[in-house]
C-alpha atoms as a PDB file:
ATOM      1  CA  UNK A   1     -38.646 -40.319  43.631  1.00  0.00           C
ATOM      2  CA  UNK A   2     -42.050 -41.943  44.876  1.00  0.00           C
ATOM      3  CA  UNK A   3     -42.409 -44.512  47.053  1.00  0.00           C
ATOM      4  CA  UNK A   4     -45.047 -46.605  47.466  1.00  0.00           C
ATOM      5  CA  UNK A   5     -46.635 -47.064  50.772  1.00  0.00           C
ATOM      6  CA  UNK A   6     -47.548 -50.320  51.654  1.00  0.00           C
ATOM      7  CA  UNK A   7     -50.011 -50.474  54.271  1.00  0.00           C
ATOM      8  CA  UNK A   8     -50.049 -53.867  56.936  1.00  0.00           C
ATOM      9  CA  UNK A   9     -53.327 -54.479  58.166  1.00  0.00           C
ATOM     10  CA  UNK A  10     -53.415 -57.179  61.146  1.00  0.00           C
ATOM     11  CA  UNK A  11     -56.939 -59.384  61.231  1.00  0.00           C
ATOM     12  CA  UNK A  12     -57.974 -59.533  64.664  1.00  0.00           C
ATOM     13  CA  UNK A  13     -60.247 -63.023  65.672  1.00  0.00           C
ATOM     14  CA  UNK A  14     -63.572 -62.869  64.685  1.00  0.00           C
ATOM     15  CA  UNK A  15     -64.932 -64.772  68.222  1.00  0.00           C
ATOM     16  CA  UNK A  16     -64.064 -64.583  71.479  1.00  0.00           C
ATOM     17  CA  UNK A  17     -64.942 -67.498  73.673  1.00  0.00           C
ATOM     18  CA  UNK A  18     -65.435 -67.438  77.849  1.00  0.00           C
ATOM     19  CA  UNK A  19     -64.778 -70.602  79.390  1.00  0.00           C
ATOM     20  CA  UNK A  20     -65.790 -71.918  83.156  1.00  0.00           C
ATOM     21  CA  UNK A  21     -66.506 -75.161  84.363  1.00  0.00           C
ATOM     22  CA  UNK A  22     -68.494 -76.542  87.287  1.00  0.00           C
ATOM     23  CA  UNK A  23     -67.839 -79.357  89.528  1.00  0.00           C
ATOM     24  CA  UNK A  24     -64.773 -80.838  89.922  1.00  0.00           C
ATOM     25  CA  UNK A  25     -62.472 -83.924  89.206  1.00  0.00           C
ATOM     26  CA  UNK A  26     -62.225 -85.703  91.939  1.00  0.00           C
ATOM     27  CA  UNK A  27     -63.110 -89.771  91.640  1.00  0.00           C
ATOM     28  CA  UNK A  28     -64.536 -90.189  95.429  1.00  0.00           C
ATOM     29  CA  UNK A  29     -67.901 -90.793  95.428  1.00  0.00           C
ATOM     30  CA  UNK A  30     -69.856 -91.071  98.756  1.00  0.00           C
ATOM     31  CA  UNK A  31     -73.505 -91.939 100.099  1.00  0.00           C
ATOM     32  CA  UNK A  32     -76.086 -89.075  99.739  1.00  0.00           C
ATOM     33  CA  UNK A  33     -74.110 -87.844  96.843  1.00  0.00           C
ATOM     34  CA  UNK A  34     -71.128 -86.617  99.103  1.00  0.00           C
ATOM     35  CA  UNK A  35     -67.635 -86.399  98.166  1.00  0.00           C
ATOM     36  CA  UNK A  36     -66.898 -85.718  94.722  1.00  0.00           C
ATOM     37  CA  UNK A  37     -69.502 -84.316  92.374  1.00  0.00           C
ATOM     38  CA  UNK A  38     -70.847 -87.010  90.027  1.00  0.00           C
ATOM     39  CA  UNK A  39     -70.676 -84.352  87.093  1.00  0.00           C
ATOM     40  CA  UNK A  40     -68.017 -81.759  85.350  1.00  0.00           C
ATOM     41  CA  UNK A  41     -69.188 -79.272  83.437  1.00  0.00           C
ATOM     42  CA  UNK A  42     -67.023 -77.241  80.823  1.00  0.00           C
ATOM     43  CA  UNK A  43     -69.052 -74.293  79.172  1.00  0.00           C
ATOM     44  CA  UNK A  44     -68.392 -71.931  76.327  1.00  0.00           C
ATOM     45  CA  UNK A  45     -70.264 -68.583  75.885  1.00  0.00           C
ATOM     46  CA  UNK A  46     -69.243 -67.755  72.154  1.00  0.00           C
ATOM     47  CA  UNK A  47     -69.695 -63.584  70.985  1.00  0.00           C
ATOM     48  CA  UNK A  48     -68.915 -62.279  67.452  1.00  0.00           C
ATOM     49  CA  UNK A  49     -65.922 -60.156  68.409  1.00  0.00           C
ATOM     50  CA  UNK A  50     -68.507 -57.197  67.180  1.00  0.00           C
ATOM     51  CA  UNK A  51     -70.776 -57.848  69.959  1.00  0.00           C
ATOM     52  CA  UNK A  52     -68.419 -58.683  72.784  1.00  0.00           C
ATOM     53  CA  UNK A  53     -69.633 -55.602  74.195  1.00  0.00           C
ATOM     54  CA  UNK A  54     -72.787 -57.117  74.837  1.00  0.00           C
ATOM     55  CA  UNK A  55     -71.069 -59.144  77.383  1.00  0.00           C
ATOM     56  CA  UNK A  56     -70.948 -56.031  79.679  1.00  0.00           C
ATOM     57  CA  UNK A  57     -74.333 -54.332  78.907  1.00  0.00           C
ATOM     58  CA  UNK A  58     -75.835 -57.563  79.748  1.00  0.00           C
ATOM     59  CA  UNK A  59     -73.743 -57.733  83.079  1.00  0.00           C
ATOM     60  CA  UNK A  60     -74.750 -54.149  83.909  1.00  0.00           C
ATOM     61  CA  UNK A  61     -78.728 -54.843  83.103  1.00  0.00           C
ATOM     62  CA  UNK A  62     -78.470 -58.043  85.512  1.00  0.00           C
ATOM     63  CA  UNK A  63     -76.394 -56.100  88.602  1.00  0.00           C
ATOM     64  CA  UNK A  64     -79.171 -53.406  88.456  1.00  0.00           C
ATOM     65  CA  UNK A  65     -81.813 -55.533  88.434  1.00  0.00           C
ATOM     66  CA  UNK A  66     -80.647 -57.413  91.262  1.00  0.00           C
ATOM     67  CA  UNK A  67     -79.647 -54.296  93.063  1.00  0.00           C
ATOM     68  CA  UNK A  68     -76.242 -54.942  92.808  1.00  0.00           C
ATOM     69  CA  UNK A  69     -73.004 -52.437  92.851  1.00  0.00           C
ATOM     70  CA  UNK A  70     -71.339 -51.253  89.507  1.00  0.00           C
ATOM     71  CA  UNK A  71     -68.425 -53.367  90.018  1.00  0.00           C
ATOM     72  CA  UNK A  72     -70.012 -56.242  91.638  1.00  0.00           C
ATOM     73  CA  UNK A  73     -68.827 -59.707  90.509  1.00  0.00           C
ATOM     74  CA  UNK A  74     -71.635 -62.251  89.859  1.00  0.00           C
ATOM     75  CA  UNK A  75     -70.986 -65.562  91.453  1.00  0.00           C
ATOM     76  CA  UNK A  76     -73.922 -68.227  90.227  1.00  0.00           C
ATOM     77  CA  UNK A  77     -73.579 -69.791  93.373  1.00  0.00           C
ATOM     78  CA  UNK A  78     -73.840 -67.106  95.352  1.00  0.00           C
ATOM     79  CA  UNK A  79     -76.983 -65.967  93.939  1.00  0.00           C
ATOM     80  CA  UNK A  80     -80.389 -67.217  95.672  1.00  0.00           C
ATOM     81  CA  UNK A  81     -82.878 -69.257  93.163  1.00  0.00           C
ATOM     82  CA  UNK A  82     -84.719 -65.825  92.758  1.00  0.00           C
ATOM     83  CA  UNK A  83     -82.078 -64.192  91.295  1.00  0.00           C
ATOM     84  CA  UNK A  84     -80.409 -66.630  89.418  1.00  0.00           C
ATOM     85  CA  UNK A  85     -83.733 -67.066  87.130  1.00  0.00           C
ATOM     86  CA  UNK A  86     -83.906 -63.198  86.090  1.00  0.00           C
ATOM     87  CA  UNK A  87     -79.877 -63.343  85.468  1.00  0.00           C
ATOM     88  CA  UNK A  88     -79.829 -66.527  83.243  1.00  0.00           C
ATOM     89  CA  UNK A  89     -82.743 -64.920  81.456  1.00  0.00           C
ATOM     90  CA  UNK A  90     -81.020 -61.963  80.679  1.00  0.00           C
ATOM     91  CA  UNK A  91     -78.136 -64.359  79.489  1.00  0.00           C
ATOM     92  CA  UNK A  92     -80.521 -65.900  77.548  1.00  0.00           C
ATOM     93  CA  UNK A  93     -81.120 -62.852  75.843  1.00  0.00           C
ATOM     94  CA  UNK A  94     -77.788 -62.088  74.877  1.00  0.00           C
ATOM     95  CA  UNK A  95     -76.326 -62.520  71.524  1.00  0.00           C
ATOM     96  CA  UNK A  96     -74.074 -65.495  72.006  1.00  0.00           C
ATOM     97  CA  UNK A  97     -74.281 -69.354  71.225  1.00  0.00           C
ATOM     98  CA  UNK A  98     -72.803 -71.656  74.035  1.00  0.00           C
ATOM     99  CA  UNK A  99     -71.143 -75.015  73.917  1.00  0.00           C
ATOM    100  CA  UNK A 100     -71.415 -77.218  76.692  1.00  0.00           C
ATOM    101  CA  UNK A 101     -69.093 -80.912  77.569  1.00  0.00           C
ATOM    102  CA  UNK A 102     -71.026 -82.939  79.986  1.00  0.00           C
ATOM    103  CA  UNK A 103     -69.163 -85.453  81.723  1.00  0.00           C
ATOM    104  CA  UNK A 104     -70.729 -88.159  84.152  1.00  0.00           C
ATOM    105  CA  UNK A 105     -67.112 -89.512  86.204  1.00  0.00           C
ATOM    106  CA  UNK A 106     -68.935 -92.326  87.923  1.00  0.00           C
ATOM    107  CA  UNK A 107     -69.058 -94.161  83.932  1.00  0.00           C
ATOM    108  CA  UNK A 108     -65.603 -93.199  82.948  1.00  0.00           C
ATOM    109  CA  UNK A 109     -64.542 -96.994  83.303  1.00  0.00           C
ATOM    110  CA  UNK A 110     -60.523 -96.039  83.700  1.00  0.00           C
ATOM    111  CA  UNK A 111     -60.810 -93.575  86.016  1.00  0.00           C
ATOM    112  CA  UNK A 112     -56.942 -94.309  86.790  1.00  0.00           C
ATOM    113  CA  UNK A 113     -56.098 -92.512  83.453  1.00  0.00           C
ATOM    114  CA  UNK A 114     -57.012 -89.394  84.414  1.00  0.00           C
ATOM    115  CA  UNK A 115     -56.115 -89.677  87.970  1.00  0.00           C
ATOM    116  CA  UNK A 116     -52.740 -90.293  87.351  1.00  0.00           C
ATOM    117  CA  UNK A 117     -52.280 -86.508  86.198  1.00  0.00           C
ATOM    118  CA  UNK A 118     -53.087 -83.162  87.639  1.00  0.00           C
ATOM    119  CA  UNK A 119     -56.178 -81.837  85.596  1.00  0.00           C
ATOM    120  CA  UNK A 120     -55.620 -84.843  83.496  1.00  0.00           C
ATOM    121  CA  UNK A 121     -59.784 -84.791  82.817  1.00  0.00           C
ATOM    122  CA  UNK A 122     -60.043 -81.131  82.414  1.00  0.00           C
ATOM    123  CA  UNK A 123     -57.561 -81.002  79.595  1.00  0.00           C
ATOM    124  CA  UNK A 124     -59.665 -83.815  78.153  1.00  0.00           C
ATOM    125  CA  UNK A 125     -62.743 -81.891  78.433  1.00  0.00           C
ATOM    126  CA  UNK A 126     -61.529 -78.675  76.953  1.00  0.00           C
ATOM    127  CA  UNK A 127     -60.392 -80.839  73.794  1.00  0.00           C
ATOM    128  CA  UNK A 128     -64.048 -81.896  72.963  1.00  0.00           C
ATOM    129  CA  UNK A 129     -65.319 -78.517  74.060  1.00  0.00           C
ATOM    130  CA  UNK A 130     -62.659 -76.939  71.543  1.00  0.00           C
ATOM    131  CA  UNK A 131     -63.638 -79.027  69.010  1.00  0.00           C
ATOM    132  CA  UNK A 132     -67.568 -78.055  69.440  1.00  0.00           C
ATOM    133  CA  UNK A 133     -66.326 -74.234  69.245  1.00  0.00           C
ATOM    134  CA  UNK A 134     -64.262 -74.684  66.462  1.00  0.00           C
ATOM    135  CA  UNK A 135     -67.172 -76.225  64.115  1.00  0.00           C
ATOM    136  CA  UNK A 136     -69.203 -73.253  65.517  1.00  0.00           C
ATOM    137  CA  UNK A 137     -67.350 -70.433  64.664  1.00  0.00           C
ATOM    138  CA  UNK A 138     -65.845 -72.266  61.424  1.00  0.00           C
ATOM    139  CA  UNK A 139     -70.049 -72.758  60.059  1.00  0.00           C
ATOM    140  CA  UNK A 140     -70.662 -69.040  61.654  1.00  0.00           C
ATOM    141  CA  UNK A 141     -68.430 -67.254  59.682  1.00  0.00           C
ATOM    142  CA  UNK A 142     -68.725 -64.180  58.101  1.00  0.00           C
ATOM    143  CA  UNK A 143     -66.540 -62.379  54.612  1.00  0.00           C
ATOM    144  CA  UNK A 144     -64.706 -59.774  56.587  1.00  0.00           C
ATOM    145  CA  UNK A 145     -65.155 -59.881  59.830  1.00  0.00           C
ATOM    146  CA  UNK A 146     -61.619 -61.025  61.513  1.00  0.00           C
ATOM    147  CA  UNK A 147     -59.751 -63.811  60.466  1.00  0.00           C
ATOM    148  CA  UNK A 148     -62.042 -66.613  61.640  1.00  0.00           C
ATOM    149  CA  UNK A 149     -60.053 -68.084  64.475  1.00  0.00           C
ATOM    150  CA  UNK A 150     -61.657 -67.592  67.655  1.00  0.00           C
ATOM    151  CA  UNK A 151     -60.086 -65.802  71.282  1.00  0.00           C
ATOM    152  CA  UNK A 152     -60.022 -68.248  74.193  1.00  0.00           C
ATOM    153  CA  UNK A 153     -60.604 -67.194  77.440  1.00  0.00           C
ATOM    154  CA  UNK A 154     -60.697 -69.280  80.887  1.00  0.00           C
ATOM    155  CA  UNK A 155     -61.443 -68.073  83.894  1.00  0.00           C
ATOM    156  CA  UNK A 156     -58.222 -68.665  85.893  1.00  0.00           C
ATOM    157  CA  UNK A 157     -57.809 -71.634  88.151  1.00  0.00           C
ATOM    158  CA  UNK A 158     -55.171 -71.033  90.359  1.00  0.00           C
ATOM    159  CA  UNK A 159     -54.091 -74.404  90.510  1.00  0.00           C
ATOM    160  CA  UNK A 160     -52.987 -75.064  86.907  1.00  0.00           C
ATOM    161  CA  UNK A 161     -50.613 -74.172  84.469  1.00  0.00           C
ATOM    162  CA  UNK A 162     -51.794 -72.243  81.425  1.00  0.00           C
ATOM    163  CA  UNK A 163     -48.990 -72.963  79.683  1.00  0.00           C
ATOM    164  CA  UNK A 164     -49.220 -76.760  79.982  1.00  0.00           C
ATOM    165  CA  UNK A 165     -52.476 -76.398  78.433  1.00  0.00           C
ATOM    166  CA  UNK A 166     -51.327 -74.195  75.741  1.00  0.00           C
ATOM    167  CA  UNK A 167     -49.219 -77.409  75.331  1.00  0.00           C
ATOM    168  CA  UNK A 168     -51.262 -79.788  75.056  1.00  0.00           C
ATOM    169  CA  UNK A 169     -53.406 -78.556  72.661  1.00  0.00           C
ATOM    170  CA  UNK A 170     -50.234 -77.231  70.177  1.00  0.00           C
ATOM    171  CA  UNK A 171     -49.579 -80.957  70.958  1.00  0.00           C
ATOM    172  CA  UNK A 172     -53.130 -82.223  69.831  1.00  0.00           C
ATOM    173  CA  UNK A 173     -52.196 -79.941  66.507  1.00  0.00           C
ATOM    174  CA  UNK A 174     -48.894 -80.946  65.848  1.00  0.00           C
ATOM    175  CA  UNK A 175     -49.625 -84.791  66.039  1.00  0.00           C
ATOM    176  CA  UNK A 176     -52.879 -85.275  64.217  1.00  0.00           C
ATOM    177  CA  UNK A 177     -55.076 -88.223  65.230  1.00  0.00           C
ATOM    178  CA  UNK A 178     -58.334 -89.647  63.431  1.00  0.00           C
ATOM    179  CA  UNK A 179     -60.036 -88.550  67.194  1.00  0.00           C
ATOM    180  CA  UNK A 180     -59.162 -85.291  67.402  1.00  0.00           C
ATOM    181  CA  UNK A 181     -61.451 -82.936  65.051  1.00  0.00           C
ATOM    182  CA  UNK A 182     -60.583 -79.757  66.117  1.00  0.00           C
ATOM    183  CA  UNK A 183     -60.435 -76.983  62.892  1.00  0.00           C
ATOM    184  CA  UNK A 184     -56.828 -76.305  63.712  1.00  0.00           C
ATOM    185  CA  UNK A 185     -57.958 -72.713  61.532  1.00  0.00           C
ATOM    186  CA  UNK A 186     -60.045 -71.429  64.154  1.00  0.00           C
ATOM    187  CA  UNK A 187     -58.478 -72.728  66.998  1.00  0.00           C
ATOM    188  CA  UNK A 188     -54.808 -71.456  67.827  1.00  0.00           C
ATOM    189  CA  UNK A 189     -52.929 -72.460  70.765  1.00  0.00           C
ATOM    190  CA  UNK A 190     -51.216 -69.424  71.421  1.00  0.00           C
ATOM    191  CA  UNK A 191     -54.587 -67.225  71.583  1.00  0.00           C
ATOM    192  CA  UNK A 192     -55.239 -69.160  75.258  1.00  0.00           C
ATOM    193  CA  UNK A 193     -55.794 -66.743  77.954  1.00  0.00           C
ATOM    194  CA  UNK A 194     -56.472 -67.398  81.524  1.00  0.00           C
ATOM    195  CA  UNK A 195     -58.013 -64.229  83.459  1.00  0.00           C
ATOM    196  CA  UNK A 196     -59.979 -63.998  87.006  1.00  0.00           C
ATOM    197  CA  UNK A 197     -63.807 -64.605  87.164  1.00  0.00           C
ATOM    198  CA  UNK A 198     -64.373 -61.021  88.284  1.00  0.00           C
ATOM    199  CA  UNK A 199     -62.725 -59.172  86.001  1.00  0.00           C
ATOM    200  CA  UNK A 200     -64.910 -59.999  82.769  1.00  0.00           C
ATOM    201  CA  UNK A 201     -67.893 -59.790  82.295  1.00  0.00           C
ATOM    202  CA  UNK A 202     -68.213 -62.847  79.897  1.00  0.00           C
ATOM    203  CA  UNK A 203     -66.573 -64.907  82.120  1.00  0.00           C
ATOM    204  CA  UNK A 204     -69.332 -64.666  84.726  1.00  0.00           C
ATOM    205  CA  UNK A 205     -71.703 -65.748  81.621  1.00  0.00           C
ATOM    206  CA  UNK A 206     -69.926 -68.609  81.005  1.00  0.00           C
ATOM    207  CA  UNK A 207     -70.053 -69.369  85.216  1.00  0.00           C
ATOM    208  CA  UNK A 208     -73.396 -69.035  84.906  1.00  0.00           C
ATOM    209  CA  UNK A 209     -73.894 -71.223  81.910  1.00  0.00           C
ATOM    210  CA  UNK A 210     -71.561 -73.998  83.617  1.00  0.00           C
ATOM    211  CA  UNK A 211     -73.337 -73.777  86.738  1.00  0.00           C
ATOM    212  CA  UNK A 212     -77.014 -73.715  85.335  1.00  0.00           C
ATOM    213  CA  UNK A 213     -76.031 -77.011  83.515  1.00  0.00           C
ATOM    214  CA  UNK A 214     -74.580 -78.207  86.823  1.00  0.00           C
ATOM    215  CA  UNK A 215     -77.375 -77.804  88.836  1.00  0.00           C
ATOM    216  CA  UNK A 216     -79.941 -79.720  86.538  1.00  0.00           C
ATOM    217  CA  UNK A 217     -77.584 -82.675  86.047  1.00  0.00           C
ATOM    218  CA  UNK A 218     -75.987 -83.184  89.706  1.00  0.00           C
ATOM    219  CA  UNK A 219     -78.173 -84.130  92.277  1.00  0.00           C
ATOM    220  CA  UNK A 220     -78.327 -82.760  95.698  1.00  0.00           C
ATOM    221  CA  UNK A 221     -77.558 -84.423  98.999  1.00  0.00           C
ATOM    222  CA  UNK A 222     -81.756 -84.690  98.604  1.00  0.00           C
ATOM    223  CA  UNK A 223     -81.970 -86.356  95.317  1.00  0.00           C
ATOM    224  CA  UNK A 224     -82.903 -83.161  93.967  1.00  0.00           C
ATOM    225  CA  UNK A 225     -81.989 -81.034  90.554  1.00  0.00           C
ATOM    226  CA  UNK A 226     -83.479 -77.931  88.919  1.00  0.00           C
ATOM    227  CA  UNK A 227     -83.431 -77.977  85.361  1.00  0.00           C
ATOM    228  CA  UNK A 228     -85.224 -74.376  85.498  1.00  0.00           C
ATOM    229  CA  UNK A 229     -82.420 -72.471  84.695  1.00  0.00           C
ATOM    230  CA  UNK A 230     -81.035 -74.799  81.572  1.00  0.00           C
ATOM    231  CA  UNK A 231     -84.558 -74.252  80.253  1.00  0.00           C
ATOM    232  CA  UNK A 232     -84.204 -70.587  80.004  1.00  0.00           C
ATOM    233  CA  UNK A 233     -80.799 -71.148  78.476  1.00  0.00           C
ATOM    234  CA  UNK A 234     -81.737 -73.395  76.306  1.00  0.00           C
ATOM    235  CA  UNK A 235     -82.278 -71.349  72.861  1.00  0.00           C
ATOM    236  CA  UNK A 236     -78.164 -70.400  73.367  1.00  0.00           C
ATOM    237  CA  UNK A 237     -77.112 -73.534  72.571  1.00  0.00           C
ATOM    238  CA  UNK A 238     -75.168 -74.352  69.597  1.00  0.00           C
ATOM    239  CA  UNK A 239     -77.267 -76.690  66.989  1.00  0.00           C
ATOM    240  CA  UNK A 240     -76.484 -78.483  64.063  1.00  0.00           C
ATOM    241  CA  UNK A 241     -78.386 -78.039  61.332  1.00  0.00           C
ATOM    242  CA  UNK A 242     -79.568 -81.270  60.538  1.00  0.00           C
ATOM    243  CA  UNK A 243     -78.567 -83.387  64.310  1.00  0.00           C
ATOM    244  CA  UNK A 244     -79.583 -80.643  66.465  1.00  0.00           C
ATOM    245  CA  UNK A 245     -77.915 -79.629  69.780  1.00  0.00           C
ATOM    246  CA  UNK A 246     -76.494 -83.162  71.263  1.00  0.00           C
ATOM    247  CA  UNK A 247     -73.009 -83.954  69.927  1.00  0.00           C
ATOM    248  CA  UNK A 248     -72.539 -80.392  69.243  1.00  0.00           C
ATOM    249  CA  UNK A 249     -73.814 -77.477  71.865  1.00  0.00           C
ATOM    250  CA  UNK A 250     -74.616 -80.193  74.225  1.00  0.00           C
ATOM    251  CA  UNK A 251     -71.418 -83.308  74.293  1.00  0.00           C
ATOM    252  CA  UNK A 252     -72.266 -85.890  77.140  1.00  0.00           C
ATOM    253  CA  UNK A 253     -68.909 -88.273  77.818  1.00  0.00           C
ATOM    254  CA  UNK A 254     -68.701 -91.091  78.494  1.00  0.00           C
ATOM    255  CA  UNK A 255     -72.304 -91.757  77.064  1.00  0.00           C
ATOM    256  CA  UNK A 256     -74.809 -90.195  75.865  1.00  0.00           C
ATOM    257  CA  UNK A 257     -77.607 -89.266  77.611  1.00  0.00           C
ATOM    258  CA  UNK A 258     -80.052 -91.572  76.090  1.00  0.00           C
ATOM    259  CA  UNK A 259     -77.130 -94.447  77.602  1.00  0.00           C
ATOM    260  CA  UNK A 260     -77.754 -93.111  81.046  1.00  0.00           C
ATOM    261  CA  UNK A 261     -81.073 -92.302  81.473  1.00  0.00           C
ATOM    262  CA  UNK A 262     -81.915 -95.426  82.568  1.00  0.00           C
ATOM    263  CA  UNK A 263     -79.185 -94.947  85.878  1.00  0.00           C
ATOM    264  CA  UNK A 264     -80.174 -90.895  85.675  1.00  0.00           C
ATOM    265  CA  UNK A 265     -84.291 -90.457  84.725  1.00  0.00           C
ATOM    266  CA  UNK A 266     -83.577 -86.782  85.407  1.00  0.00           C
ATOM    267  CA  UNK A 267     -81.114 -86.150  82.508  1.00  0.00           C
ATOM    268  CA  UNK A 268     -84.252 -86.742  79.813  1.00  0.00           C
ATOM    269  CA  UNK A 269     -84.537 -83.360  80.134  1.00  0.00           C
ATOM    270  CA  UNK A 270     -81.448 -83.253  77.590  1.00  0.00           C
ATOM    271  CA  UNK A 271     -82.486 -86.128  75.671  1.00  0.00           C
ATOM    272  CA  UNK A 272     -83.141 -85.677  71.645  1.00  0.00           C
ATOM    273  CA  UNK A 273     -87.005 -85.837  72.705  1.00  0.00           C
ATOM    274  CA  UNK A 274     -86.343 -82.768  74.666  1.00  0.00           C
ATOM    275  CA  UNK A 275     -83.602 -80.770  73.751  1.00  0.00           C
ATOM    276  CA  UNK A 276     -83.740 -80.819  69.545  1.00  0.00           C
END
């Protein structure tokens, strides 16, 4: 007798997103801009799962150029401004599209609410940053290439619980709200992973994509920025067809950047003017 063989093929995701932030969450603000930073920063660096390769080519290219070891992990931080302009280039170059949540603290106008929780804010920033990468990958699509939802990878804060944010956003799926427009096909819960900066290569992209954000949005204990580095990055970001980059690559919260330029001049750099 014959038997006929059925053969099971499992779809793997058809993006893989790294995920850092910069800044942090704290709500005390002092003179000179000391004490908390005024800004967080969430950042995605989004790769077709058939170029996530490119992650580490790119990584390689940049440590060589900077005369750096093999194995060395890129810190954005730890970089001096001479280095950090050939690296973001090179990120620049890569074939990704980035998503980016913005968020000014000193005009959140409950700061209580998110104070009142452990990494009450980030949770809330990773929500509008999912929802960005989710109408990204959904419109980027392609017939036969994975299933369409998208890998998530953070870059591990030791601090918080992984699962708890698994939770929260099978919670965000489970109990649908008018405010939450996340494309629950892309997006899965369960595909959250949390790894160490060093040990991918994408995650020190998205680091640097945080950071680079950071550094033109915060100002320094001088009243400085440098918006350099966002300008190189620029042509990664995610754009709407017909609105452009802000409310989509580029999310400010509470307002938008046209709200606070008046308070901020320096954030006209990412005003429609500027950035679409």
């Amino acid at each position: 007798m014959w038997f006929a063989m059925t053969r099971i093929i499992y779809m793997t995701a058809s993006f893989t997103a790294y995920i850092d932030e910069s800044g942090d969450e704290g709500f005390v603000f002092r003179p000179q801009e000391s004490g908390s930073s005024r800004w967080l920063v969430l950042s995605a660096v989004v790769f077709r799962k058939s170029k996530d390769l490119e992650a580490v080519k790119t990584l390689r290219k940049v440590r060589e150029l900077l005369g750096k070891p093999p194995k060395y992990a890129l810190h954005f931080r730890n970089l001096k401004h001479e280095q950090r302009v050939p690296y973001v280039r090179a990120v620049a170059s890569a074939p990704i599209r980035t998503v980016s949540v913005l968020i000014h603290k000193p005009s959140i106008t409950d700061p209580e609410t998110f104070q009142s929780e452990a990494h009450r804010l980030y949770r809330y920033a990773t929500r509008l940053l999912l929802e960005r990468v989710s109408w990204l990958c959904r419109d980027a699509k392609k017939t036969n290439e994975g299933d369409g939802t998208c890998e998530l990878i953070f870059s591990n804060r030791s601090a918080m619980s992984y699962d708890d944010l698994r939770g929260y956003l099978q919670h965000l799926k489970s109990n649908p709200a008018p405010d939450v427009r996340v494309d629950w096909s892309v997006i899965v819960p369960s595909k959250v992973e949390a790894i160490n900066h060093d040990q991918l290569a994408g995650l020190q992209m998205a680091d640097a994509m945080a950071s680079s954000l950071f550094f033109a949005l915060n100002l320094s204990k001088y009243g400085e920025v440098e918006s350099r580095y966002f300008e190189l990055l620029k042509p990664t970001i995610y754009k709407h067809d017909k609105t452009g980059a802000l409310g989509y690559g580029l999310k400010f919260w509470p307002k938008s950047a046209e709200l606070l330029r008046p308070e901020c001049p320096h954030v006209a750099v990412f005003c429609a003017d500027h950035i679409n």
